[in-house]
N, C-alpha and C. Protein backbone atom coordinates (compact mmCIF):
# COMPACT_ATOMS: atom_id res chain seq x y z
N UNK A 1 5.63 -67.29 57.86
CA UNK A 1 4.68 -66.83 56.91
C UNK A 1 4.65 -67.76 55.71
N UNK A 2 3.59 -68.20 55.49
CA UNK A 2 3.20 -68.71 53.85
C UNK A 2 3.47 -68.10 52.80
N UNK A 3 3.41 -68.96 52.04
CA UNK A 3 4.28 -68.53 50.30
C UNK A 3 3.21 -67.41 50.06
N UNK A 4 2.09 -67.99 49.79
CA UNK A 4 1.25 -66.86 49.75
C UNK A 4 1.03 -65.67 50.38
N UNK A 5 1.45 -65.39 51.34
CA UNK A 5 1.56 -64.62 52.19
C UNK A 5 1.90 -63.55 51.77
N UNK A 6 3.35 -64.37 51.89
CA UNK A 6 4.53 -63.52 51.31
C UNK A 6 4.16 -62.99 49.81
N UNK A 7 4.22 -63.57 48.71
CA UNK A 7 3.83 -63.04 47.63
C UNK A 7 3.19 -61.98 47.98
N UNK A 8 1.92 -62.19 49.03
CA UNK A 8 0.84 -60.85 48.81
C UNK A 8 1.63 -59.70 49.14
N UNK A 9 2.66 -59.89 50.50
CA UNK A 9 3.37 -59.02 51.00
C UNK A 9 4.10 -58.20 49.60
N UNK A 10 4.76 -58.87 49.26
CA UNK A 10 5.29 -58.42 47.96
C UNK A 10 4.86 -57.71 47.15
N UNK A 11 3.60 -58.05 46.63
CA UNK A 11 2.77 -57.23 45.42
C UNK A 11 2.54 -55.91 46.06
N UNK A 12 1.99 -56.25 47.58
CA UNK A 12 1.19 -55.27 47.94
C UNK A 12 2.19 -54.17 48.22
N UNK A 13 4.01 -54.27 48.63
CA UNK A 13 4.90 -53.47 48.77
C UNK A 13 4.89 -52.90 47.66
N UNK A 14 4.66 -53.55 46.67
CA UNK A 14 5.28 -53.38 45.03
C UNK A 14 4.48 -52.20 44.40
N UNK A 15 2.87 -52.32 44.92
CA UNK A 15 1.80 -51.57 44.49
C UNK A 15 2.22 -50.08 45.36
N UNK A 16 2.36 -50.18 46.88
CA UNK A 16 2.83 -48.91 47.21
C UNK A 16 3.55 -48.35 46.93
N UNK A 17 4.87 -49.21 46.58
CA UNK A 17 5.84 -48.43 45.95
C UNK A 17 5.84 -47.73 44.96
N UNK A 18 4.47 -48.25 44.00
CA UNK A 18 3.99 -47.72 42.68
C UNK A 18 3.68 -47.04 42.93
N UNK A 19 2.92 -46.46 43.61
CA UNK A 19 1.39 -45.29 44.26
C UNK A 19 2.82 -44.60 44.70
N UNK A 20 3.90 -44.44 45.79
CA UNK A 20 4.77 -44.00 46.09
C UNK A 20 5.58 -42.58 44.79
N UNK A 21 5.90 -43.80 43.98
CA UNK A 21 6.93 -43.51 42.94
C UNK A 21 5.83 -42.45 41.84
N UNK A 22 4.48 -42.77 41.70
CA UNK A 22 3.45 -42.32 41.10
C UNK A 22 3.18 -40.80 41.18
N UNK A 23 2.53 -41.04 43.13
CA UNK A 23 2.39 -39.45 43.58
C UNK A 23 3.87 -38.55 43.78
N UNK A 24 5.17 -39.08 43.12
CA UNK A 24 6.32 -38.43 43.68
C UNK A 24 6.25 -37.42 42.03
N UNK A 25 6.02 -38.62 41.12
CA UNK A 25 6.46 -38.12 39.71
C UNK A 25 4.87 -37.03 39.51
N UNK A 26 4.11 -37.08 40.03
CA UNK A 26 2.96 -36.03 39.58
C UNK A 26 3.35 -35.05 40.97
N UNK A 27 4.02 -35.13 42.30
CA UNK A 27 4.43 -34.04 43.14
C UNK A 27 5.54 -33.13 41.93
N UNK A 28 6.29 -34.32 41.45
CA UNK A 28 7.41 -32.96 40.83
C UNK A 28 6.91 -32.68 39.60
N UNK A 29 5.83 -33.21 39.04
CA UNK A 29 5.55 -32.27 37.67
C UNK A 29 4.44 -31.28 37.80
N UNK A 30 3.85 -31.42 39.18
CA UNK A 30 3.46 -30.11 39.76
C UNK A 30 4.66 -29.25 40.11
N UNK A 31 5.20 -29.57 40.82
CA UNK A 31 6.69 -28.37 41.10
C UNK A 31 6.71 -27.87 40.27
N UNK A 32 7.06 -29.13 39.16
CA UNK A 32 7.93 -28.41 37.81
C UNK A 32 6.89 -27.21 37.10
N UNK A 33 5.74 -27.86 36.81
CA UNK A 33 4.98 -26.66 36.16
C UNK A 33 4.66 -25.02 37.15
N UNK A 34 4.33 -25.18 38.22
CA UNK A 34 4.59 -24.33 39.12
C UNK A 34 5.67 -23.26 39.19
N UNK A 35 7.02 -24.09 39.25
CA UNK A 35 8.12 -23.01 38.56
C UNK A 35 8.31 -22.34 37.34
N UNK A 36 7.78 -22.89 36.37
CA UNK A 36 7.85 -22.73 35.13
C UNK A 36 7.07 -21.68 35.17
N UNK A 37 5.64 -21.48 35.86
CA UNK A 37 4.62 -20.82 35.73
C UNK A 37 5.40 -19.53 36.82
N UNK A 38 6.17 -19.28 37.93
CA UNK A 38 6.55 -18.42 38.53
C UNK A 38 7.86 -17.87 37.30
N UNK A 39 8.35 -19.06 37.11
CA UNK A 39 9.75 -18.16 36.47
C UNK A 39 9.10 -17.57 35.42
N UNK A 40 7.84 -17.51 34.75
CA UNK A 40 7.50 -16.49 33.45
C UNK A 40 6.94 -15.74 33.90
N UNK A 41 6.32 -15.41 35.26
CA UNK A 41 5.88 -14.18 36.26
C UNK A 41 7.03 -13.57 36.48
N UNK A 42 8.07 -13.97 37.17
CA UNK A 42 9.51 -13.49 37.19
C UNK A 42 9.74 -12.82 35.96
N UNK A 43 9.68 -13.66 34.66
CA UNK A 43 10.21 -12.98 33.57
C UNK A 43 9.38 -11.83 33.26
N UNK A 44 8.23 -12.10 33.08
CA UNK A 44 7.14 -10.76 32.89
C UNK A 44 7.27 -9.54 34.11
N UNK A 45 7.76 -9.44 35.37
CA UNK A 45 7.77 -8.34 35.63
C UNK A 45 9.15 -8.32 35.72
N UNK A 46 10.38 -9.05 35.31
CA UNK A 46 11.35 -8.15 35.23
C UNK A 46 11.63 -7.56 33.50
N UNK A 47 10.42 -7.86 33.02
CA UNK A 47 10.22 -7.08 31.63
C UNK A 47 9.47 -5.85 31.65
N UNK A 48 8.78 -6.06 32.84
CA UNK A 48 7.36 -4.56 33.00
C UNK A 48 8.85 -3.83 33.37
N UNK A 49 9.89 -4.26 34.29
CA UNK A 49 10.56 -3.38 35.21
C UNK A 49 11.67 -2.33 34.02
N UNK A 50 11.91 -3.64 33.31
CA UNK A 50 12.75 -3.06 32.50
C UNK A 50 11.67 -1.96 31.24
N UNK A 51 10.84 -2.11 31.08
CA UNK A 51 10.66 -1.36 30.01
C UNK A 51 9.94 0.30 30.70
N UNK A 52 9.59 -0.17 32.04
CA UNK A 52 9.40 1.01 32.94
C UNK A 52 11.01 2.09 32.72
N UNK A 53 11.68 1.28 33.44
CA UNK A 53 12.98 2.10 33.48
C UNK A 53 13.64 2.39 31.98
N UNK A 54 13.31 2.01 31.19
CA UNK A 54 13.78 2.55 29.86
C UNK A 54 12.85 3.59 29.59
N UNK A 55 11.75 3.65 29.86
CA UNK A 55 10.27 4.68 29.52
C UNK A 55 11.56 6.23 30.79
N UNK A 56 11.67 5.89 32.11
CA UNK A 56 11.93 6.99 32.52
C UNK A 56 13.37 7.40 32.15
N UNK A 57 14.08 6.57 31.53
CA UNK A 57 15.65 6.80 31.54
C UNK A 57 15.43 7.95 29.93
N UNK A 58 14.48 7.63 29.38
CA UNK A 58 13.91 8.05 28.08
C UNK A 58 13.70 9.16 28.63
N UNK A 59 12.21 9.39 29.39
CA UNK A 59 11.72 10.85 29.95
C UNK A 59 12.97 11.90 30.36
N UNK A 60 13.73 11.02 31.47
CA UNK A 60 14.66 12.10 31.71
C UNK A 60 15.78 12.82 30.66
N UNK A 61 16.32 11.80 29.69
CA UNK A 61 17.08 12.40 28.62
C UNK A 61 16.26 13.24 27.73
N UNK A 62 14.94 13.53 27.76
CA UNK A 62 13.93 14.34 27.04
C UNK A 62 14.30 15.21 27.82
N UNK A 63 14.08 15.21 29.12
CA UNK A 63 14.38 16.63 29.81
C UNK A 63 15.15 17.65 29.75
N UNK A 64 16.49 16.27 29.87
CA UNK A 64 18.04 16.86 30.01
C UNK A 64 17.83 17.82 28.76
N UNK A 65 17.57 16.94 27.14
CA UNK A 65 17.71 17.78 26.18
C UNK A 65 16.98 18.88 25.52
N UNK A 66 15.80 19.30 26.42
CA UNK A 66 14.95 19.66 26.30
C UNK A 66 15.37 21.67 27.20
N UNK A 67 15.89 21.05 28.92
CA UNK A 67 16.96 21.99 29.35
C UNK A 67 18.50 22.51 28.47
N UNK A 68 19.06 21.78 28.14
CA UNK A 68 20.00 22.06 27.25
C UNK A 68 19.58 22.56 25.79
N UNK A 69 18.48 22.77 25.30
CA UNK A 69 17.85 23.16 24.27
C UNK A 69 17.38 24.60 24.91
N UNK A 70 16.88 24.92 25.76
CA UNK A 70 16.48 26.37 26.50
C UNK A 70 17.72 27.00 26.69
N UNK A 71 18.89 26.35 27.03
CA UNK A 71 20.54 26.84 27.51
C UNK A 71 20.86 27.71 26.32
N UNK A 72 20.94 26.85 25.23
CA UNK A 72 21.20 27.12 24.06
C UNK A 72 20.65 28.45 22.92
N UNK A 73 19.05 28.06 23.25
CA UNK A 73 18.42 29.06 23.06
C UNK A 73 18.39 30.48 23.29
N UNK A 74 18.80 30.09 24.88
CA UNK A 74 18.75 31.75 25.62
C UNK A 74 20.08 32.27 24.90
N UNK A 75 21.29 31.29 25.17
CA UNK A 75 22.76 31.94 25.04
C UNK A 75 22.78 32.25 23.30
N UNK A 76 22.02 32.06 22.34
CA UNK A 76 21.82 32.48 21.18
C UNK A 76 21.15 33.57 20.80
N UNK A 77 20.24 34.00 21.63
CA UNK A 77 19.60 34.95 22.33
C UNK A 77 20.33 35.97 22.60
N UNK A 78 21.30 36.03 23.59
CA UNK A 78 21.91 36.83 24.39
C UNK A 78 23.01 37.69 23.32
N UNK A 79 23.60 36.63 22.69
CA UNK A 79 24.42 36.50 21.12
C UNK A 79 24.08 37.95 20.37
N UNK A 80 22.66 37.31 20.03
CA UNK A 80 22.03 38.00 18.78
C UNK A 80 21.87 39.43 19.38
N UNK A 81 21.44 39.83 20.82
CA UNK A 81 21.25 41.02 21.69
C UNK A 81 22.42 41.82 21.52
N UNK A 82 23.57 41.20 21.71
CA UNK A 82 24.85 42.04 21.55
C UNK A 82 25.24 42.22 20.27
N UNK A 83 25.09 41.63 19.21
CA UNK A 83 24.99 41.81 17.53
C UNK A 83 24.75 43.04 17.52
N UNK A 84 23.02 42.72 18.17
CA UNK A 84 22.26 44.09 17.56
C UNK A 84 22.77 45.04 18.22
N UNK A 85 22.80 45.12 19.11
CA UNK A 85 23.56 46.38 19.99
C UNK A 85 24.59 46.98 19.18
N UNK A 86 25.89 46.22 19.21
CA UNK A 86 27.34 46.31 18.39
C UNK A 86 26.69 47.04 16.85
N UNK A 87 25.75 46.29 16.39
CA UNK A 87 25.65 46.77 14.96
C UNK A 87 24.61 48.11 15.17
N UNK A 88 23.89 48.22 16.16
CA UNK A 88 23.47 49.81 16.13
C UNK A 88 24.65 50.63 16.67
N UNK A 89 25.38 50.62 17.35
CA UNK A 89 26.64 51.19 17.99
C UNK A 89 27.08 51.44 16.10
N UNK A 90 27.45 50.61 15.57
CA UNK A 90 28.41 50.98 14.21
C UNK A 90 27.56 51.65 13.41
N UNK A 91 26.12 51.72 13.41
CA UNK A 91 25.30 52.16 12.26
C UNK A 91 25.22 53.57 12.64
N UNK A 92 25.23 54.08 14.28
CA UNK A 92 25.19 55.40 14.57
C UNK A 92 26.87 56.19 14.16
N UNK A 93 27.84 55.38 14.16
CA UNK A 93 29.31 55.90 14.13
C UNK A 93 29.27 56.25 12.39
N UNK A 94 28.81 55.83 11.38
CA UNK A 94 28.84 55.06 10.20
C UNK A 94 27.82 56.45 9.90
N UNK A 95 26.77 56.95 10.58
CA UNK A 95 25.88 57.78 9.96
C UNK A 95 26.65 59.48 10.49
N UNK A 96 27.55 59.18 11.73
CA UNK A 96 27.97 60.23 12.19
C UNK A 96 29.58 60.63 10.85
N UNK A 97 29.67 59.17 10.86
CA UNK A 97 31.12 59.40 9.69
C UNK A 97 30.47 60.16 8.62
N UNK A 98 29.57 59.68 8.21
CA UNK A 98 29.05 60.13 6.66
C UNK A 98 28.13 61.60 6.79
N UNK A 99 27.88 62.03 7.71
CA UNK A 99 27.24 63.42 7.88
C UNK A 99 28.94 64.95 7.67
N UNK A 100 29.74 63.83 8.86
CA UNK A 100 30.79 64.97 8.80
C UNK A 100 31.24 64.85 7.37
N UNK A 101 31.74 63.74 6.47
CA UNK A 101 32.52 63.56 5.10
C UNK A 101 31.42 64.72 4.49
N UNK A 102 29.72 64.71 4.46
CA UNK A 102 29.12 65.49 3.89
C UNK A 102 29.29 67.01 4.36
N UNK A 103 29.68 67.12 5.61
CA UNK A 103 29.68 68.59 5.76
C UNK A 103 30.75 69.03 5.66
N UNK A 104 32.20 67.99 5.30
CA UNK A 104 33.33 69.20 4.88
C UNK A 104 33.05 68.97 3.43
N UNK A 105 32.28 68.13 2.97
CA UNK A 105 32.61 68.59 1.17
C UNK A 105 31.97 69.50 1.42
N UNK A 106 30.39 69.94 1.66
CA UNK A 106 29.57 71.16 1.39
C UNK A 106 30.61 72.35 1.92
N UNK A 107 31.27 72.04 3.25
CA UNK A 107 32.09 73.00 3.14
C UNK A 107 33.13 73.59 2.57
N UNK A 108 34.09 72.23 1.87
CA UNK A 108 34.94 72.86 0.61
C UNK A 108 34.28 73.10 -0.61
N UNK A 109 32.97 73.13 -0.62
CA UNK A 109 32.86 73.49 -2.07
C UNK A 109 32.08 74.72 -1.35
N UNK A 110 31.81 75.06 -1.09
CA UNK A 110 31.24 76.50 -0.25
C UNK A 110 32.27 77.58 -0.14
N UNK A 111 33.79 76.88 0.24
CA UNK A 111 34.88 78.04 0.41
C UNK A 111 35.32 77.73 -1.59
N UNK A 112 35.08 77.05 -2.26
CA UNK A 112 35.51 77.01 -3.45
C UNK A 112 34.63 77.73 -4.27
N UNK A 113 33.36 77.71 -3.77
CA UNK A 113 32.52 78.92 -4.51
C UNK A 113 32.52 80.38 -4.40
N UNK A 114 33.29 80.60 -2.69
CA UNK A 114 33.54 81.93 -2.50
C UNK A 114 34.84 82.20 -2.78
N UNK A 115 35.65 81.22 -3.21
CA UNK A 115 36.88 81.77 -3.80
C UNK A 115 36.64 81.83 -5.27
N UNK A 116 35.95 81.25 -6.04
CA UNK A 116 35.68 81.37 -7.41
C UNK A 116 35.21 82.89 -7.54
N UNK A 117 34.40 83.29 -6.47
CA UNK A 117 33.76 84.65 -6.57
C UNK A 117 34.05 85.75 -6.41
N UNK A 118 35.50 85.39 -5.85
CA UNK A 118 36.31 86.69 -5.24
C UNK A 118 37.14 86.74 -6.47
């Protein structure tokens, strides 16, 4: 082969290798942007995921405290039922005490009036 030849051989390796090395560096800065563009899809729904599951982890502790607020309620309830009960139970003993204290005074002063009279 001629000098020239060769040279051309050369350039012309040199140029593919360019075009080579060219379409490699625009293949990986497609990759690259490509990933970049999946890993912030990645990031965005493992942000939908997470703020989903905080929304229901939320709902359900509304529930929980919401059931434990009815628990509470009723058994305060139930409380106050036996109060009242207990305290009508004492208000009837309390009106029965104070009728008899009234009917033996009327009655000692009844035998004190018929002994005054005799």
């Amino acid at each position: 082969m001629a000098r020239p030849e060769v040279l051309n051989s050369i350039k012309e390796a040199e140029r593919k290798a360019d075009e080579i090395i060219a379409n490699a560096e625009s293949d990986a800065e497609e990759r690259l942007a490509e990933a970049r563009e999946r890993a912030d899809e990645i990031r965005a729904e493992a942000e939908e995921e997470a703020e989903a599951e905080a929304q229901e982890r939320l709902e359900a502790a509304r529930e929980e405290i919401e059931e434990r607020r009815e628990e509470i309620l009723e058994s305060g309830r139930d409380d106050r039922d036996e109060l009242e009960r207990e305290a009508r139970d004492r208000v009837e003993s309390a009106v029965d005490y104070a009728v008899e204290q009234f009917e033996a005074a009327v009655h000692d002063q009844a035998e004190e009036a018929v002994d005054a009279q005799a």
